[in-house]
PDB file of N, CA and C in Angstrom:
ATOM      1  N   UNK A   1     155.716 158.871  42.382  1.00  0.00           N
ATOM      2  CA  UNK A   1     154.745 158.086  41.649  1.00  0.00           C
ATOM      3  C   UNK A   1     154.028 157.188  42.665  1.00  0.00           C
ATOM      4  N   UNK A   2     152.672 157.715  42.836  1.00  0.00           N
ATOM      5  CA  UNK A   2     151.936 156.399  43.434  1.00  0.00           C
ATOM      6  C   UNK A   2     151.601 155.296  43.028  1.00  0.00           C
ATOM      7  N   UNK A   3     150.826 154.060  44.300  1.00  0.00           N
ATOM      8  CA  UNK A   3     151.150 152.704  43.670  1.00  0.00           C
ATOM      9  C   UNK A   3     150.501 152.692  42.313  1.00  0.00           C
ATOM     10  N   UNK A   4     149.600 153.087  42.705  1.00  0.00           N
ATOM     11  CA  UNK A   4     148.022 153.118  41.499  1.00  0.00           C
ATOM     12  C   UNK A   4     148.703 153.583  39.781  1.00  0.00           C
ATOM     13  N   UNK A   5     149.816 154.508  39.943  1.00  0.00           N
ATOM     14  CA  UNK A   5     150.133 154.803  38.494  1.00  0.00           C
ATOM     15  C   UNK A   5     150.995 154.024  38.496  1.00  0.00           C
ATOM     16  N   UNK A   6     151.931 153.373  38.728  1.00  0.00           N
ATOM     17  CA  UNK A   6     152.924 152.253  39.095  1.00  0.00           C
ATOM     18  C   UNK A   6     152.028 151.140  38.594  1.00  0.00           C
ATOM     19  N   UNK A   7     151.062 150.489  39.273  1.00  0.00           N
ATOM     20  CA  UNK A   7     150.632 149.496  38.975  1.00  0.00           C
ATOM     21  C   UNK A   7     150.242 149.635  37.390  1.00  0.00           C
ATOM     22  N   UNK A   8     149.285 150.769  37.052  1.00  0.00           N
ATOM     23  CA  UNK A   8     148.883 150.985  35.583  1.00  0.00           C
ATOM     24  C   UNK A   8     149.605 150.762  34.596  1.00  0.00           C
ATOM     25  N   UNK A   9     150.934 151.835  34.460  1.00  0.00           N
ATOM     26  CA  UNK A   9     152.050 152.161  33.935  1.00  0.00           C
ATOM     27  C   UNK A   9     152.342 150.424  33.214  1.00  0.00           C
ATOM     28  N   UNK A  10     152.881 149.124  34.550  1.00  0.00           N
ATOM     29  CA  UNK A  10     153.114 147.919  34.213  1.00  0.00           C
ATOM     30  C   UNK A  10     152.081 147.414  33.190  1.00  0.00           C
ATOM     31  N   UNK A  11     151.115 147.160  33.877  1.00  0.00           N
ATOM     32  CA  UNK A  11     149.731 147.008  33.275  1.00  0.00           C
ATOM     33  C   UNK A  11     149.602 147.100  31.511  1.00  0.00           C
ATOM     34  N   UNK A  12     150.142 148.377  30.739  1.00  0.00           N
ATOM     35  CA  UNK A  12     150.056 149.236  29.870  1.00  0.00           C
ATOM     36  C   UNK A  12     151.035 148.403  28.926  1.00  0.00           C
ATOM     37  N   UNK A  13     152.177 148.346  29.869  1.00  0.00           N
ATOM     38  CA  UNK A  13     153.247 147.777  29.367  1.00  0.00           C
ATOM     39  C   UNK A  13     153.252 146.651  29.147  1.00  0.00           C
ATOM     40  N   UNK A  14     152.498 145.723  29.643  1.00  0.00           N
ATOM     41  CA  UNK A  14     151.964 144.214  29.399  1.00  0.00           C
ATOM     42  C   UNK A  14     151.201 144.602  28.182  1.00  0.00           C
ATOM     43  N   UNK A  15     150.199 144.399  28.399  1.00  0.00           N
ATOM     44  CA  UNK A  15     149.416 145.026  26.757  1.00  0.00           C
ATOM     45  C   UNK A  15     149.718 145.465  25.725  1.00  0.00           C
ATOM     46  N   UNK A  16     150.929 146.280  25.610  1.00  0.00           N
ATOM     47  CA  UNK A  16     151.808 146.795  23.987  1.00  0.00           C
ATOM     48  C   UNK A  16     152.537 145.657  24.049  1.00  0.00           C
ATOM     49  N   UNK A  17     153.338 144.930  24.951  1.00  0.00           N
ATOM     50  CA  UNK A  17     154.277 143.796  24.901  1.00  0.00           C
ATOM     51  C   UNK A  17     153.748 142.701  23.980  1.00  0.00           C
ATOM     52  N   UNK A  18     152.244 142.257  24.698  1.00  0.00           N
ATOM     53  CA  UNK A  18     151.153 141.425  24.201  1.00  0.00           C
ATOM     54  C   UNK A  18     151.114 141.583  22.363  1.00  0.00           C
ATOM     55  N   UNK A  19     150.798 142.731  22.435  1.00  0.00           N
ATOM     56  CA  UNK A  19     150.371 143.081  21.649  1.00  0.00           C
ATOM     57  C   UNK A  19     151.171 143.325  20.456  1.00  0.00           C
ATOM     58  N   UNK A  20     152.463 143.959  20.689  1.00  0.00           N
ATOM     59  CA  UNK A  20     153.685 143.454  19.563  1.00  0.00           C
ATOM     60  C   UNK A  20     154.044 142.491  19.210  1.00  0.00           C
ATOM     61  N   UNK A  21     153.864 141.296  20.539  1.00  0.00           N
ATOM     62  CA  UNK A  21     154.178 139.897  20.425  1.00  0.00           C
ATOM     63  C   UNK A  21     152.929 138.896  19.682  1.00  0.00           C
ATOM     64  N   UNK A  22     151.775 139.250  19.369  1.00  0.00           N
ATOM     65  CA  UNK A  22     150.757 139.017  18.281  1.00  0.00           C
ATOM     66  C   UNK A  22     150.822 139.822  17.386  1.00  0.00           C
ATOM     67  N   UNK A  23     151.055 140.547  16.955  1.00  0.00           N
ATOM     68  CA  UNK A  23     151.583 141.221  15.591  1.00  0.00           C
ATOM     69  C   UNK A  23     153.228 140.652  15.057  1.00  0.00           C
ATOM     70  N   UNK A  24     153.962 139.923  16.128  1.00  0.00           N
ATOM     71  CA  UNK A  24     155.002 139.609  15.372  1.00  0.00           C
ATOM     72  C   UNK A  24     154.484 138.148  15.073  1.00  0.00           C
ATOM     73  N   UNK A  25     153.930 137.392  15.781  1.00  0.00           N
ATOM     74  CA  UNK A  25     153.780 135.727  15.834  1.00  0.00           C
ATOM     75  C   UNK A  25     153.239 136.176  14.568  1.00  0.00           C
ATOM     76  N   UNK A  26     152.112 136.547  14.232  1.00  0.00           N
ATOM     77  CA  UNK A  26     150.926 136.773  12.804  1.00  0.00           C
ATOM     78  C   UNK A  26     152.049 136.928  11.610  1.00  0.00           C
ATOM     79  N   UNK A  27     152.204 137.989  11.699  1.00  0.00           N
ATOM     80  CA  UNK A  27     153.137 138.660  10.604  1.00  0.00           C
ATOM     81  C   UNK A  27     154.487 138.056  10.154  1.00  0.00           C
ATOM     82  N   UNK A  28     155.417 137.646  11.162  1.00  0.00           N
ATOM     83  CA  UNK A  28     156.134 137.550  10.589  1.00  0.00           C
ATOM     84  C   UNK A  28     156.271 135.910  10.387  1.00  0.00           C
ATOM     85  N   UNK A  29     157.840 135.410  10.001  1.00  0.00           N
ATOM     86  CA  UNK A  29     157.768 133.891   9.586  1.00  0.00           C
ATOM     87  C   UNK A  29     158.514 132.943  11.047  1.00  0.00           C
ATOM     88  N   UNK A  30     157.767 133.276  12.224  1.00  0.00           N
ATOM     89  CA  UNK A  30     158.344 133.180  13.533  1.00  0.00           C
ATOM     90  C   UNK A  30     157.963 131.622  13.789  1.00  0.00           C
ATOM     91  N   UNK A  31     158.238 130.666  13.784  1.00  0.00           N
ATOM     92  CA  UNK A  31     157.606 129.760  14.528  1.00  0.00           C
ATOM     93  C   UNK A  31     157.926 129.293  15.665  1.00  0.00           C
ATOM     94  N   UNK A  32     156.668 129.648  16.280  1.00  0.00           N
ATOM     95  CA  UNK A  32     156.748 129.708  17.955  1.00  0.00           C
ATOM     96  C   UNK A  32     156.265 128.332  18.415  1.00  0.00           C
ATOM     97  N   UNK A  33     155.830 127.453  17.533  1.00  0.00           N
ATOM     98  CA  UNK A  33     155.165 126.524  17.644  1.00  0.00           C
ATOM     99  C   UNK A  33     155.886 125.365  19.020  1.00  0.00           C
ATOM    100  N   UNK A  34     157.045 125.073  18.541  1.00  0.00           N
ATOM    101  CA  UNK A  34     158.145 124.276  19.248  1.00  0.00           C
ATOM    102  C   UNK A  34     158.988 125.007  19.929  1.00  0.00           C
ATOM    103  N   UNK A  35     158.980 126.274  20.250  1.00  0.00           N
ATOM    104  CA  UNK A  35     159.230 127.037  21.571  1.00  0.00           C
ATOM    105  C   UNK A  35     157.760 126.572  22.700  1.00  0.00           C
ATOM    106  N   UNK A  36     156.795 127.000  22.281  1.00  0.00           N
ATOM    107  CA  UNK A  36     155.242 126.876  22.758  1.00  0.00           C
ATOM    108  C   UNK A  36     155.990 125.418  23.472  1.00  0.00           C
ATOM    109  N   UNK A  37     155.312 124.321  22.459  1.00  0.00           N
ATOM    110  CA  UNK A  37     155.522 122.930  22.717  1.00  0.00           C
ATOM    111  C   UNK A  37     156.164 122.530  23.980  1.00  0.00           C
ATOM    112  N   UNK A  38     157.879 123.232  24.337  1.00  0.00           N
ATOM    113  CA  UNK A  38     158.641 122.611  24.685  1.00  0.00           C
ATOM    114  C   UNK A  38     158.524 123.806  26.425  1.00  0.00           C
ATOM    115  N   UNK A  39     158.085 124.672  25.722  1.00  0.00           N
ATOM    116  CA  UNK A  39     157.819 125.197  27.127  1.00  0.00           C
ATOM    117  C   UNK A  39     156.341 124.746  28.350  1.00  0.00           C
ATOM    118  N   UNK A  40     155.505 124.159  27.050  1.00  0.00           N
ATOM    119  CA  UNK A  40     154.270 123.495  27.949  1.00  0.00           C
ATOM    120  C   UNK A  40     154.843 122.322  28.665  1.00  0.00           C
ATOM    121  N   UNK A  41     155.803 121.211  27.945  1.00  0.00           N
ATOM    122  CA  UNK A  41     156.442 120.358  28.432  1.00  0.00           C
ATOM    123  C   UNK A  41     156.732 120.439  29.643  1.00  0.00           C
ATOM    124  N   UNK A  42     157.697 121.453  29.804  1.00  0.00           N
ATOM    125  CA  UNK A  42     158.540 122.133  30.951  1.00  0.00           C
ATOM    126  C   UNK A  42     157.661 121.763  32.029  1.00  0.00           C
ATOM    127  N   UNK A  43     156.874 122.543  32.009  1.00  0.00           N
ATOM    128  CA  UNK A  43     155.519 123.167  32.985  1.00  0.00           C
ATOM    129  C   UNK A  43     155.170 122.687  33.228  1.00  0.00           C
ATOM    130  N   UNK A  44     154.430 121.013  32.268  1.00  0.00           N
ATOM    131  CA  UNK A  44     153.826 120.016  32.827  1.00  0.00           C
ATOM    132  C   UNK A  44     154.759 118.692  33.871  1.00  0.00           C
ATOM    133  N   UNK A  45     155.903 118.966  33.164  1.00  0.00           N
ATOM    134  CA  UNK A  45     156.865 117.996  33.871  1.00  0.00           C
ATOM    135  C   UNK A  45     157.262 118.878  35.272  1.00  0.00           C
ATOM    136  N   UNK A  46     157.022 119.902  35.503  1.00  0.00           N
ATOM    137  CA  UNK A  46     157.121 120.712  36.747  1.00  0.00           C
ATOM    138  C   UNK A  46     156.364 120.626  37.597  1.00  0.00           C
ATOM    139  N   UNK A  47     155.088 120.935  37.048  1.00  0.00           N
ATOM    140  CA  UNK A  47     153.743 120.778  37.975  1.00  0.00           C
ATOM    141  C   UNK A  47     153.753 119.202  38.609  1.00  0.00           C
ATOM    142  N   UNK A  48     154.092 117.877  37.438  1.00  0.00           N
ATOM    143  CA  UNK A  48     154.143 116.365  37.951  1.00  0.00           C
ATOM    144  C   UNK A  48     154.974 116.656  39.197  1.00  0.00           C
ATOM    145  N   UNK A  49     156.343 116.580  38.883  1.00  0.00           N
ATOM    146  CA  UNK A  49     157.276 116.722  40.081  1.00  0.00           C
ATOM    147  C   UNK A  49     156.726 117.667  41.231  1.00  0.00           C
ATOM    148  N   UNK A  50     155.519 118.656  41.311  1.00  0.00           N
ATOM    149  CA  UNK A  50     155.529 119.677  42.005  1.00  0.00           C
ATOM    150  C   UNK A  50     154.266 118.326  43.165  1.00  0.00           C
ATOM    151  N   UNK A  51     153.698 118.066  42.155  1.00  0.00           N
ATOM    152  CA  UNK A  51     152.260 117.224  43.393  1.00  0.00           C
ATOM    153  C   UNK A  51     153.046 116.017  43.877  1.00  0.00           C
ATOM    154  N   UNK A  52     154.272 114.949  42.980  1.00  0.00           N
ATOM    155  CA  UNK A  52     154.874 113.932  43.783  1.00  0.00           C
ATOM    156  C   UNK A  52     155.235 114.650  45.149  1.00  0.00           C
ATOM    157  N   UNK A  53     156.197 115.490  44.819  1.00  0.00           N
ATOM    158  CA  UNK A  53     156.600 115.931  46.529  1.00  0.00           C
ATOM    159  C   UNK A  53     155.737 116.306  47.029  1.00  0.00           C
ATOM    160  N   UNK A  54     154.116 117.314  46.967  1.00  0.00           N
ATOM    161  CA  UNK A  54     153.242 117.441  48.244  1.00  0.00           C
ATOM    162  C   UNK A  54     152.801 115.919  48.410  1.00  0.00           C
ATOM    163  N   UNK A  55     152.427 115.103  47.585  1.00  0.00           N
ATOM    164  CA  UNK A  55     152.176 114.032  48.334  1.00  0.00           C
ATOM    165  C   UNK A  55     153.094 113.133  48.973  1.00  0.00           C
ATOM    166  N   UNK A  56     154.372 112.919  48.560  1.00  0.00           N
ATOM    167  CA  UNK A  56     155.216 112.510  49.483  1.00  0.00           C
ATOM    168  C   UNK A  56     155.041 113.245  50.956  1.00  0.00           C
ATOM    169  N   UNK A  57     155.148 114.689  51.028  1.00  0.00           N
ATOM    170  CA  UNK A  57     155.126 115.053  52.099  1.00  0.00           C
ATOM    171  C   UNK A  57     153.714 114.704  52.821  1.00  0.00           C
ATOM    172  N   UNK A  58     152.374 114.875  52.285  1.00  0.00           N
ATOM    173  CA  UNK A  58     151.197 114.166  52.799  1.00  0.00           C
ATOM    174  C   UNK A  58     151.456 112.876  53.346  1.00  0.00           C
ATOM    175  N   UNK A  59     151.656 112.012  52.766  1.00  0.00           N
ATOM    176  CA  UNK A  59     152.589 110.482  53.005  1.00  0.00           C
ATOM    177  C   UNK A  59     153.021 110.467  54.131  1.00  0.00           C
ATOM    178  N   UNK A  60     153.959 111.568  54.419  1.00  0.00           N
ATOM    179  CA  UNK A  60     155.090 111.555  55.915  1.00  0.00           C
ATOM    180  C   UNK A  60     153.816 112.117  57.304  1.00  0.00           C
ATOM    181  N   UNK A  61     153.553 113.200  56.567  1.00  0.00           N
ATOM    182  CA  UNK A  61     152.594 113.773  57.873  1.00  0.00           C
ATOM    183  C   UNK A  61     151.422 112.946  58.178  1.00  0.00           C
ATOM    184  N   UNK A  62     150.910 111.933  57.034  1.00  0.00           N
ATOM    185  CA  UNK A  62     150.219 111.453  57.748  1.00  0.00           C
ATOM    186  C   UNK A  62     150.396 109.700  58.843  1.00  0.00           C
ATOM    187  N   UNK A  63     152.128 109.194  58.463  1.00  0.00           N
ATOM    188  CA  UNK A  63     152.693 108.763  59.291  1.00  0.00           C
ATOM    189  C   UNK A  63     152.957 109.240  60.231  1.00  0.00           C
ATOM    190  N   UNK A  64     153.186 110.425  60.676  1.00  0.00           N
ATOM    191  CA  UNK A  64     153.661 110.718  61.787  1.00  0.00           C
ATOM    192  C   UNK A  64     152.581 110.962  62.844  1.00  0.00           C
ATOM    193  N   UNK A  65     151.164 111.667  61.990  1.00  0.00           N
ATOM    194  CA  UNK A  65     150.033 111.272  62.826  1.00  0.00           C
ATOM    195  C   UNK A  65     149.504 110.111  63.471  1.00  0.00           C
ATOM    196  N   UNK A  66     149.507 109.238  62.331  1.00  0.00           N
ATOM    197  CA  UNK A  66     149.462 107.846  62.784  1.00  0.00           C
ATOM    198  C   UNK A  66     150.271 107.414  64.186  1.00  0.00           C
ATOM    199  N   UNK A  67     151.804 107.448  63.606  1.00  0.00           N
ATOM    200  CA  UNK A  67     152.525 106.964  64.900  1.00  0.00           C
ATOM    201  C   UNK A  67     152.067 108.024  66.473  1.00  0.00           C
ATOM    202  N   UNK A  68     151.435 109.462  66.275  1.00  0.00           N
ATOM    203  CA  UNK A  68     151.441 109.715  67.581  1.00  0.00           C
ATOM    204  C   UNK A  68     150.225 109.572  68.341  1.00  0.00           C
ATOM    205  N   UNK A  69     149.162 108.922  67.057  1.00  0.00           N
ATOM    206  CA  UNK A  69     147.747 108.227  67.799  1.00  0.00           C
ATOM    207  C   UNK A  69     147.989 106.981  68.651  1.00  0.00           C
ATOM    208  N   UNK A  70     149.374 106.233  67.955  1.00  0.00           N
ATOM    209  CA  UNK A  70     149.347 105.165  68.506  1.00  0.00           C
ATOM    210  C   UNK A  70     149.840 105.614  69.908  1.00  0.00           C
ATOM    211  N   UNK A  71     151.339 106.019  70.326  1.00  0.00           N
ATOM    212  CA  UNK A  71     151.802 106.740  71.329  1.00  0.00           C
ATOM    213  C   UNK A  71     150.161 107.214  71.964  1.00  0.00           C
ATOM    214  N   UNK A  72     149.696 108.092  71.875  1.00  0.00           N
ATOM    215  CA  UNK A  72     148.645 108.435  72.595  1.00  0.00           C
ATOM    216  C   UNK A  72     147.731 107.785  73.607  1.00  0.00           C
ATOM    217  N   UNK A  73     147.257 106.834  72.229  1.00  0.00           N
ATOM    218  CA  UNK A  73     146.413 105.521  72.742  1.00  0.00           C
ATOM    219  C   UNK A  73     147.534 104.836  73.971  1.00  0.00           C
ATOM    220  N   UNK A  74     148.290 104.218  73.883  1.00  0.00           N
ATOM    221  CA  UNK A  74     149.364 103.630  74.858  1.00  0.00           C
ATOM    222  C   UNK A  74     149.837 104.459  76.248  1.00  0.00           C
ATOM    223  N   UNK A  75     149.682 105.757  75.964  1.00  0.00           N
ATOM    224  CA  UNK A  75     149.297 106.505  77.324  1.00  0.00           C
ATOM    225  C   UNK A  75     148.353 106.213  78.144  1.00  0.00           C
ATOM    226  N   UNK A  76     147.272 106.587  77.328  1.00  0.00           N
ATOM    227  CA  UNK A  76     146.112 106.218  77.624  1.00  0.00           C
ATOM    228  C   UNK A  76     145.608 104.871  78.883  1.00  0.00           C
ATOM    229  N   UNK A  77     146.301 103.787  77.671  1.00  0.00           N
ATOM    230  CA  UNK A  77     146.395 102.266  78.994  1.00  0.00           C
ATOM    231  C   UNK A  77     147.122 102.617  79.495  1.00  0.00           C
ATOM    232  N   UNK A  78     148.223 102.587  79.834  1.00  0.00           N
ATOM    233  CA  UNK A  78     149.311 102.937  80.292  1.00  0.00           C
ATOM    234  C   UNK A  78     148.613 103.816  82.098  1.00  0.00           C
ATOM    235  N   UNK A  79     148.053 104.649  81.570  1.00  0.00           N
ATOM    236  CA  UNK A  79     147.189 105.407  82.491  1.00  0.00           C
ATOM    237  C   UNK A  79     146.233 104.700  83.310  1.00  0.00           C
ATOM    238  N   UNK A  80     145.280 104.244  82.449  1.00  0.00           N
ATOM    239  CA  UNK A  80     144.407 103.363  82.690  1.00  0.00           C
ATOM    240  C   UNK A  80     144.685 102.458  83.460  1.00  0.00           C
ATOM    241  N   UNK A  81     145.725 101.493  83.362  1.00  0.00           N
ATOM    242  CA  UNK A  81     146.398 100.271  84.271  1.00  0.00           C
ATOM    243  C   UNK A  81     147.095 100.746  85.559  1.00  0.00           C
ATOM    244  N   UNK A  82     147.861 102.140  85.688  1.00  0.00           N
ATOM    245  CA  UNK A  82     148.015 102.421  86.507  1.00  0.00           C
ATOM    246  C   UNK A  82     146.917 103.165  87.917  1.00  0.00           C
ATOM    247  N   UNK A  83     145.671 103.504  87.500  1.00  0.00           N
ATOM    248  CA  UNK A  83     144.343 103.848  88.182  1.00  0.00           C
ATOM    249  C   UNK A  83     143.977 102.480  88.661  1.00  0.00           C
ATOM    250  N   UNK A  84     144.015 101.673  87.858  1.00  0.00           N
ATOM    251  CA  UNK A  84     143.566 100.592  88.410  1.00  0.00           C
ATOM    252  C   UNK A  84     144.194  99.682  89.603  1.00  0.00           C
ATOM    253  N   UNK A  85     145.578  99.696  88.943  1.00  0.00           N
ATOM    254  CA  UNK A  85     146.194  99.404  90.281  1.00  0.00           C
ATOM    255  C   UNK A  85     146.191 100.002  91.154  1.00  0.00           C
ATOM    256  N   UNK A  86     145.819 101.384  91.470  1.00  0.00           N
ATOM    257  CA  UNK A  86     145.882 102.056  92.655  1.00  0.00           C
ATOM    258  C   UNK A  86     144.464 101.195  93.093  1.00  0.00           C
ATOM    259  N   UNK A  87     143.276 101.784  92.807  1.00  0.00           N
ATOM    260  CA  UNK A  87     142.314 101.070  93.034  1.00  0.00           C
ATOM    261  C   UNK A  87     142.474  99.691  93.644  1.00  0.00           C
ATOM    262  N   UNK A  88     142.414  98.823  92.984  1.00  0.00           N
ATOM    263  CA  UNK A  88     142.959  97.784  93.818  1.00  0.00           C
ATOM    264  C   UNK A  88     143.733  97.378  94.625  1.00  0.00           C
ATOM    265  N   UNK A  89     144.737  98.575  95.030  1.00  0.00           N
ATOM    266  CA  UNK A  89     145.602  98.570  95.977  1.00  0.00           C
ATOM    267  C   UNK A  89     145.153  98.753  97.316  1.00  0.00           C
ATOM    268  N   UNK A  90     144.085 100.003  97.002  1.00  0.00           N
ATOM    269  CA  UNK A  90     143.119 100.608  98.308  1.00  0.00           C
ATOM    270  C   UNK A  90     142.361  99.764  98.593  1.00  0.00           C
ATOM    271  N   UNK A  91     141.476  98.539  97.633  1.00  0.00           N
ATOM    272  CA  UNK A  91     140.310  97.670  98.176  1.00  0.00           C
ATOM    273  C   UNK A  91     141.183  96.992  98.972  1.00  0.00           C
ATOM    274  N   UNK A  92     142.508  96.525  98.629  1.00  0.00           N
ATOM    275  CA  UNK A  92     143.316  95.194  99.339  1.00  0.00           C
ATOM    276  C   UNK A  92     143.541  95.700 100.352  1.00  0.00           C
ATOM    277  N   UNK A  93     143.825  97.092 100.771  1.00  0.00           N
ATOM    278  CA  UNK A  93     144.341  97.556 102.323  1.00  0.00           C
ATOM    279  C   UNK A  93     142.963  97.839 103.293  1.00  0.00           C
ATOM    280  N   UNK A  94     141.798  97.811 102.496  1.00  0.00           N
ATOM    281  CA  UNK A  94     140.819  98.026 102.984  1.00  0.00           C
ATOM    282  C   UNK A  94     139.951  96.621 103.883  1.00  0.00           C
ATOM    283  N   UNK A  95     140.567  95.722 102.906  1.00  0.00           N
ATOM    284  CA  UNK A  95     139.733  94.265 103.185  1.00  0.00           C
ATOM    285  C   UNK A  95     140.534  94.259 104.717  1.00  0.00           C
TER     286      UNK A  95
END
Protein backbone atom coordinates (compact mmCIF):
# COMPACT_ATOMS: atom_id res chain seq x y z
CA UNK A 1 0.00 0.00 0.00
CA UNK A 2 1.34 3.34 -0.98
CA UNK A 3 1.57 6.51 1.08
CA UNK A 4 -1.12 8.22 -1.05
CA UNK A 5 -3.78 5.25 -0.37
CA UNK A 6 -2.61 5.13 3.28
CA UNK A 7 -3.02 8.67 3.69
CA UNK A 8 -6.72 8.53 1.92
CA UNK A 9 -7.84 5.31 3.49
CA UNK A 10 -7.23 7.55 7.21
CA UNK A 11 -8.70 10.49 5.67
CA UNK A 12 -12.08 8.37 4.80
CA UNK A 13 -11.98 7.09 8.10
CA UNK A 14 -12.03 10.49 9.76
CA UNK A 15 -15.10 11.47 7.82
CA UNK A 16 -17.48 8.27 8.60
CA UNK A 17 -16.05 8.72 12.30
CA UNK A 18 -17.19 12.52 11.95
CA UNK A 19 -19.90 11.66 10.60
CA UNK A 20 -21.40 8.86 12.91
CA UNK A 21 -20.34 11.08 15.66
CA UNK A 22 -23.00 13.91 14.25
CA UNK A 23 -25.59 11.52 13.64
CA UNK A 24 -25.16 10.21 17.16
CA UNK A 25 -24.77 13.84 19.02
CA UNK A 26 -28.28 14.83 16.76
CA UNK A 27 -30.14 11.73 17.25
CA UNK A 28 -29.60 10.39 20.10
CA UNK A 29 -30.18 11.70 23.98
CA UNK A 30 -26.17 12.17 24.31
CA UNK A 31 -25.19 15.19 26.09
CA UNK A 32 -21.96 16.16 25.04
CA UNK A 33 -22.42 19.48 26.27
CA UNK A 34 -20.25 19.11 29.69
CA UNK A 35 -17.88 16.63 28.13
CA UNK A 36 -17.39 19.68 25.33
CA UNK A 37 -17.24 22.24 28.34
CA UNK A 38 -14.75 20.45 30.42
CA UNK A 39 -12.58 19.45 27.66
CA UNK A 40 -12.32 23.24 26.32
CA UNK A 41 -11.36 23.94 29.98
CA UNK A 42 -8.58 21.46 29.79
CA UNK A 43 -7.14 23.07 26.68
CA UNK A 44 -7.47 26.46 27.79
CA UNK A 45 -5.85 25.83 31.16
CA UNK A 46 -3.07 24.02 28.98
CA UNK A 47 -2.44 26.48 26.44
CA UNK A 48 -2.23 29.29 29.86
CA UNK A 49 0.39 27.03 31.45
CA UNK A 50 1.87 26.38 27.86
CA UNK A 51 2.77 30.55 27.17
CA UNK A 52 3.72 31.04 31.25
CA UNK A 53 6.65 28.69 30.61
CA UNK A 54 7.71 30.17 26.98
CA UNK A 55 7.74 33.32 28.67
CA UNK A 56 9.44 32.35 31.67
CA UNK A 57 11.91 30.89 29.42
CA UNK A 58 11.96 34.35 27.25
CA UNK A 59 12.54 35.97 30.80
CA UNK A 60 15.79 33.73 31.33
CA UNK A 61 17.21 34.13 27.75
CA UNK A 62 16.76 37.42 27.80
CA UNK A 63 18.80 37.71 31.19
CA UNK A 64 21.36 35.90 30.10
CA UNK A 65 21.74 38.18 27.06
CA UNK A 66 21.72 40.97 29.12
CA UNK A 67 24.36 39.63 31.54
CA UNK A 68 26.72 38.73 28.45
CA UNK A 69 26.36 42.41 26.94
CA UNK A 70 27.44 43.49 30.12
CA UNK A 71 30.58 40.92 30.27
CA UNK A 72 31.22 42.09 26.71
CA UNK A 73 31.09 45.72 27.24
CA UNK A 74 33.75 45.17 30.30
CA UNK A 75 36.06 43.44 27.85
CA UNK A 76 35.82 45.92 25.82
CA UNK A 77 37.36 48.62 28.63
CA UNK A 78 39.12 46.22 29.97
CA UNK A 79 40.83 46.20 26.43
CA UNK A 80 40.62 49.62 25.95
CA UNK A 81 42.63 50.53 29.29
CA UNK A 82 45.03 48.10 28.54
CA UNK A 83 46.00 49.86 24.77
CA UNK A 84 46.21 52.71 26.52
CA UNK A 85 48.55 51.86 28.90
CA UNK A 86 50.74 50.46 26.45
CA UNK A 87 50.53 53.71 24.65
CA UNK A 88 51.53 55.63 27.32
CA UNK A 89 54.08 53.42 28.26
CA UNK A 90 55.88 53.97 24.76
CA UNK A 91 55.38 58.01 24.95
CA UNK A 92 57.13 57.73 28.61
CA UNK A 93 60.15 55.64 27.19
CA UNK A 94 60.19 57.86 24.35
CA UNK A 95 60.33 61.28 26.25
Amino acid sequence: MNETTKYGLFFLGGVVLGALGAVAVTRGKLDVKPLATDLLSAGIDLKEKALSAVESAKEDIADAVAEAQVKSQEKKARAEEAEAAKVEDKTAEAA
